[in-house]
C-alpha atoms as a PDB file:
ATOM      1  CA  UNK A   1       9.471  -2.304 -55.370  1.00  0.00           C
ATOM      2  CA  UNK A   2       6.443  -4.702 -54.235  1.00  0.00           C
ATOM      3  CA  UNK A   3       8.531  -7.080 -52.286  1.00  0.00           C
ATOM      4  CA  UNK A   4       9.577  -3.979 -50.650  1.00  0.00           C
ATOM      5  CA  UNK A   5       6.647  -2.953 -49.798  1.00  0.00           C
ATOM      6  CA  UNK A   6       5.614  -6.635 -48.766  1.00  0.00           C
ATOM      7  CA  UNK A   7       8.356  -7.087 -46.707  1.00  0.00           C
ATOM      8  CA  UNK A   8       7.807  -3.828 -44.533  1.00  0.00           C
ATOM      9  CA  UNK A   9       3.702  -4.432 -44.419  1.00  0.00           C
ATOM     10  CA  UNK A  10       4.615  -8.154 -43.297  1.00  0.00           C
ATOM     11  CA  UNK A  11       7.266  -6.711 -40.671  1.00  0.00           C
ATOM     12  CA  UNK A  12       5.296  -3.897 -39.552  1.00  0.00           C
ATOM     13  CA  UNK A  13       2.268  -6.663 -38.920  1.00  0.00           C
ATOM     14  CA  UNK A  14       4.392  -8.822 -37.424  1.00  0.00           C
ATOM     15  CA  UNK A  15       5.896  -6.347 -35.230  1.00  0.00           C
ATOM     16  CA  UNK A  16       2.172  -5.076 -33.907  1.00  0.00           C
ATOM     17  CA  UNK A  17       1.135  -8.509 -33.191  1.00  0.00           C
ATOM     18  CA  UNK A  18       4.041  -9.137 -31.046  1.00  0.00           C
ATOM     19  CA  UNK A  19       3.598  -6.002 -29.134  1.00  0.00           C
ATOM     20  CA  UNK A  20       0.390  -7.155 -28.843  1.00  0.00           C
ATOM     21  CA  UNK A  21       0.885 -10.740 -27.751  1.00  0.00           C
ATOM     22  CA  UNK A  22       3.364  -9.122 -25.202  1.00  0.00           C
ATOM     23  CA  UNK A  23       0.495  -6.369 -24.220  1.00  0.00           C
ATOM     24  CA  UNK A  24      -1.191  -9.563 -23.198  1.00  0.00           C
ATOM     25  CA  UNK A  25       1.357 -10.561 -20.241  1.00  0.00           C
ATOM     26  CA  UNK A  26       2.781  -6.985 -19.833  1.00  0.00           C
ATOM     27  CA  UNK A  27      -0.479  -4.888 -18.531  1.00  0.00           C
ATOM     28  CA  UNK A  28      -1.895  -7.689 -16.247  1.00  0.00           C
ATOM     29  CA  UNK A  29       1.916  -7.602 -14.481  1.00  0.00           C
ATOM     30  CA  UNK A  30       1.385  -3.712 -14.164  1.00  0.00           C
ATOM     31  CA  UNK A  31      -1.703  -3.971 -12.641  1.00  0.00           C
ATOM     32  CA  UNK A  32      -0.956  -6.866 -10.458  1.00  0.00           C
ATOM     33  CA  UNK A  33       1.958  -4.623  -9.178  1.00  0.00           C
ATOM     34  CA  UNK A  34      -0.784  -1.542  -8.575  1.00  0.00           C
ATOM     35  CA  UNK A  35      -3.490  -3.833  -6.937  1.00  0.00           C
ATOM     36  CA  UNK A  36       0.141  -4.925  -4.127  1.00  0.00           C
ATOM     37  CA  UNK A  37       0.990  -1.400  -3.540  1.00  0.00           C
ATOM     38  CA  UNK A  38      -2.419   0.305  -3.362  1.00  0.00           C
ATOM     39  CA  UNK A  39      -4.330  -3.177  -2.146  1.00  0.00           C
ATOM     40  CA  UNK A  40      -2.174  -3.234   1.138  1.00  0.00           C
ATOM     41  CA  UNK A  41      -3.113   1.061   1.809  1.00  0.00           C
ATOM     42  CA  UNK A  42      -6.640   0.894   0.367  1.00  0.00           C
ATOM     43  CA  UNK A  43      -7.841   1.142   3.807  1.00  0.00           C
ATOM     44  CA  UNK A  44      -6.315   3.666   5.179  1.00  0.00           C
ATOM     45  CA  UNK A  45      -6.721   6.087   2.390  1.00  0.00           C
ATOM     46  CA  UNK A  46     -10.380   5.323   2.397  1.00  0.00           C
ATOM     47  CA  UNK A  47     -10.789   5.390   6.223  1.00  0.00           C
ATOM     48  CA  UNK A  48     -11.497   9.741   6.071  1.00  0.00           C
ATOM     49  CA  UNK A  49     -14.614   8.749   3.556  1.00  0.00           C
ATOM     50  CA  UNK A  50     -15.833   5.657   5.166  1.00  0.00           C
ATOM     51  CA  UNK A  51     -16.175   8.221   8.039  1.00  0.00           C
ATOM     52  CA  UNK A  52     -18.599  10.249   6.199  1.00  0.00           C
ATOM     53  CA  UNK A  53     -21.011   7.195   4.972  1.00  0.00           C
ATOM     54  CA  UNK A  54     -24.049   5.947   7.125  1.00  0.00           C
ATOM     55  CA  UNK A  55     -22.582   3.107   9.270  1.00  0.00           C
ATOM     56  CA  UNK A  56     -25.173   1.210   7.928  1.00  0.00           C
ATOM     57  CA  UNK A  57     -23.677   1.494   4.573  1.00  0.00           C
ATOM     58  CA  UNK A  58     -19.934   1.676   4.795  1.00  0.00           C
ATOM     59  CA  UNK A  59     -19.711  -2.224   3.627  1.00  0.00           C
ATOM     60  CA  UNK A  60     -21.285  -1.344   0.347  1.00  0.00           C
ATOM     61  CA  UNK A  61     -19.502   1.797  -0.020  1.00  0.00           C
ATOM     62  CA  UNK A  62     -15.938   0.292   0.405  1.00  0.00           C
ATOM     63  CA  UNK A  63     -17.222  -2.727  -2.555  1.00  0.00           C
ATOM     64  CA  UNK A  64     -18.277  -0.075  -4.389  1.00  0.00           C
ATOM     65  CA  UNK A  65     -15.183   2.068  -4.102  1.00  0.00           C
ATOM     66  CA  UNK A  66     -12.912  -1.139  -4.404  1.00  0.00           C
ATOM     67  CA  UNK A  67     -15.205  -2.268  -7.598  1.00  0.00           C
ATOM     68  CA  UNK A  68     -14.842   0.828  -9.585  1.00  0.00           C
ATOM     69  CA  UNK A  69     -11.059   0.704  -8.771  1.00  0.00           C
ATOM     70  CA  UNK A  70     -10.650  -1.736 -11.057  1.00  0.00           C
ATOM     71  CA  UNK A  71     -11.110   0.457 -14.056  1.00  0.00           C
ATOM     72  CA  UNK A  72      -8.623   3.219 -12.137  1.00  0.00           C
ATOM     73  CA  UNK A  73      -6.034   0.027 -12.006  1.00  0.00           C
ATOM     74  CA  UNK A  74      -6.635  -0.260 -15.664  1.00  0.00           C
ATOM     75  CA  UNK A  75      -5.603   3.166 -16.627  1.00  0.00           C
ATOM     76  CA  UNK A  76      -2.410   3.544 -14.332  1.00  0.00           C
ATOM     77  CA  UNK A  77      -1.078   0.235 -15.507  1.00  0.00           C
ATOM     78  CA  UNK A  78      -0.503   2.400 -19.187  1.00  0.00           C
ATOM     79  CA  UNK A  79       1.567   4.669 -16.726  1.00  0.00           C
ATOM     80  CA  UNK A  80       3.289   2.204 -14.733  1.00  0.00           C
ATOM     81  CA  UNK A  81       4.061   0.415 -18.857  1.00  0.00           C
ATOM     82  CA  UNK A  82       5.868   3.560 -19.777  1.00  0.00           C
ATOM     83  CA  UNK A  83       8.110   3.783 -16.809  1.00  0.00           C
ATOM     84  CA  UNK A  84       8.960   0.220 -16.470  1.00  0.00           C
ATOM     85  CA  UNK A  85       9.828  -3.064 -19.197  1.00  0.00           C
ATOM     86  CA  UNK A  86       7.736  -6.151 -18.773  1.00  0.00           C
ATOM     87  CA  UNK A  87      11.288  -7.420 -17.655  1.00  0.00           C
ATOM     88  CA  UNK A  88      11.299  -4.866 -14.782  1.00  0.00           C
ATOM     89  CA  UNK A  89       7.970  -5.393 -13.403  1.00  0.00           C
ATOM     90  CA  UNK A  90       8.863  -9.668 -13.387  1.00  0.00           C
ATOM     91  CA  UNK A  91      11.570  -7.895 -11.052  1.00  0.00           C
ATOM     92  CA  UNK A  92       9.595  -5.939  -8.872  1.00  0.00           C
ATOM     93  CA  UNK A  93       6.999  -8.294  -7.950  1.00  0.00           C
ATOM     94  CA  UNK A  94       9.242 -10.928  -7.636  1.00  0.00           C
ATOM     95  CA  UNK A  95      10.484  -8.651  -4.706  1.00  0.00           C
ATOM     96  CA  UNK A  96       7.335  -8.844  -3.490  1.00  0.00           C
ATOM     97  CA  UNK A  97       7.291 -12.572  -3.738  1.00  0.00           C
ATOM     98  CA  UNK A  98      10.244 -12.867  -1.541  1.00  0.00           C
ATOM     99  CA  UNK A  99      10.167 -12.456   2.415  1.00  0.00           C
ATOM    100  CA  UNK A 100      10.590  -8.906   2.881  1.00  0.00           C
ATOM    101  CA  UNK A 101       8.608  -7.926   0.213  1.00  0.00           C
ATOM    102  CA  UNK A 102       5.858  -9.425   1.605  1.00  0.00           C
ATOM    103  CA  UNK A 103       6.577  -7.924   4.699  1.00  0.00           C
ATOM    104  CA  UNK A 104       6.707  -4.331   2.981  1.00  0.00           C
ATOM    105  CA  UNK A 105       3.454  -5.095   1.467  1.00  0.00           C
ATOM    106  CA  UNK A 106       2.000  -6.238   5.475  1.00  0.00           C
ATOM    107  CA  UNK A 107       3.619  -3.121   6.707  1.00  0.00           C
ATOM    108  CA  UNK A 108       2.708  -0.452   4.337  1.00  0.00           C
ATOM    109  CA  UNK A 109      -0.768   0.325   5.692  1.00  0.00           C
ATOM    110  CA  UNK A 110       0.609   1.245   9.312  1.00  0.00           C
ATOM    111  CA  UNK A 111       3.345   2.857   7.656  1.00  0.00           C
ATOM    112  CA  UNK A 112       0.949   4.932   5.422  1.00  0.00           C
ATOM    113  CA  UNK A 113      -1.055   5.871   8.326  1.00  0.00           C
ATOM    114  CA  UNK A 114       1.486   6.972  10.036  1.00  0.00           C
ATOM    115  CA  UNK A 115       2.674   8.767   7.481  1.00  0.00           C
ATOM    116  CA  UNK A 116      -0.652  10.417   6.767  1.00  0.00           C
ATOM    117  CA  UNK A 117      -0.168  12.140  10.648  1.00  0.00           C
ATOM    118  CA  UNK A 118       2.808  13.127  10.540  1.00  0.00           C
ATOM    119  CA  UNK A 119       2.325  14.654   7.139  1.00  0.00           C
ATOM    120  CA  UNK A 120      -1.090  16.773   8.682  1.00  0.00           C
ATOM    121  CA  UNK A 121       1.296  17.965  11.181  1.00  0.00           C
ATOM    122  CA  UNK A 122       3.758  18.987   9.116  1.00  0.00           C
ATOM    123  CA  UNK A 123       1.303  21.027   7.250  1.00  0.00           C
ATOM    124  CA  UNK A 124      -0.060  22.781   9.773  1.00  0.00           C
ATOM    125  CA  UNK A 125       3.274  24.041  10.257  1.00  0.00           C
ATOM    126  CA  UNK A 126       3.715  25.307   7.023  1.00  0.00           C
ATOM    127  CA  UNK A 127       0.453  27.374   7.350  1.00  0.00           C
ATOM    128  CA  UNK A 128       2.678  30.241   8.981  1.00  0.00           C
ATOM    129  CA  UNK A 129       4.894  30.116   6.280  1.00  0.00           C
ATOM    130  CA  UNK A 130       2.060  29.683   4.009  1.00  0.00           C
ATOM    131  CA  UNK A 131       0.386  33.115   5.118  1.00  0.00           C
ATOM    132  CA  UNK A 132       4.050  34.733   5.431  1.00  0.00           C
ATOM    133  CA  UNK A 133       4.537  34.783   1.916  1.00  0.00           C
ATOM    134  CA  UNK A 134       0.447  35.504   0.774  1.00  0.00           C
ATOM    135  CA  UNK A 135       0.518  38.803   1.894  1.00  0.00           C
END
């Protein structure tokens, strides 16, 4: 009855320090794969807000934002970890490596923008629809 005991204790060690030996490769990989996706649109998600800060100050307010991103990066790689296997995110950015991932990755923020507009516009057409239905 002790060696059984042993033996599960031993594998159930064993098994949490391989998770977390793996943890050790597999989060950085998520959050490379974050900082590539949201790195390339940063901009022009932020552009509405720099618009609202002091000229003076908008360089220190984008470090700022793009500093305290780091811990937002953190938390979404635990989301991006239960969608994905360490194997699949070697996979993705891999894509990214390659030509036209890297042009996805160039393209994205004019996309985004773009995007953005057409999505306003789109909304303001659903405002009759909207009110339509509120009544």
């Amino acid at each position: 009855m002790k060696n059984t005991f042993y033996a599960v204790v031993f594998l159930l060690v064993g098994f949490s320090g391989f998770a977390q030996e793996s943890d050790s490769t597999y989060k950085p990989k998520a959050v490379q794969l974050i900082e590539i996706n949201s790195g390339a649109t940063f901009d022009v998600m932020l552009k509405p807000l720099v618009g609202m800060v002091a000229e003076e100050n908008r360089d220190a307010f984008k470090a700022e934002v793009k500093e305290s991103m780091k811990g937002l990066f953190d938390k979404l790689a635990v989301v991006y970890m239960e969608s994905f296997t360490e194997a699949e995110l070697d996979e993705i950015l891999a894509f990214y490596a390659t030509p036209v991932g890297q042009k996805m990755t160039a393209e994205l923020p004019v996309i985004t923008e773009k995007s953005m507009q057409i999505g306003q516009q789109w909304g303001m057409q659903l405002q009759p629809i909207i009110a339509k239905y509120s009544k």
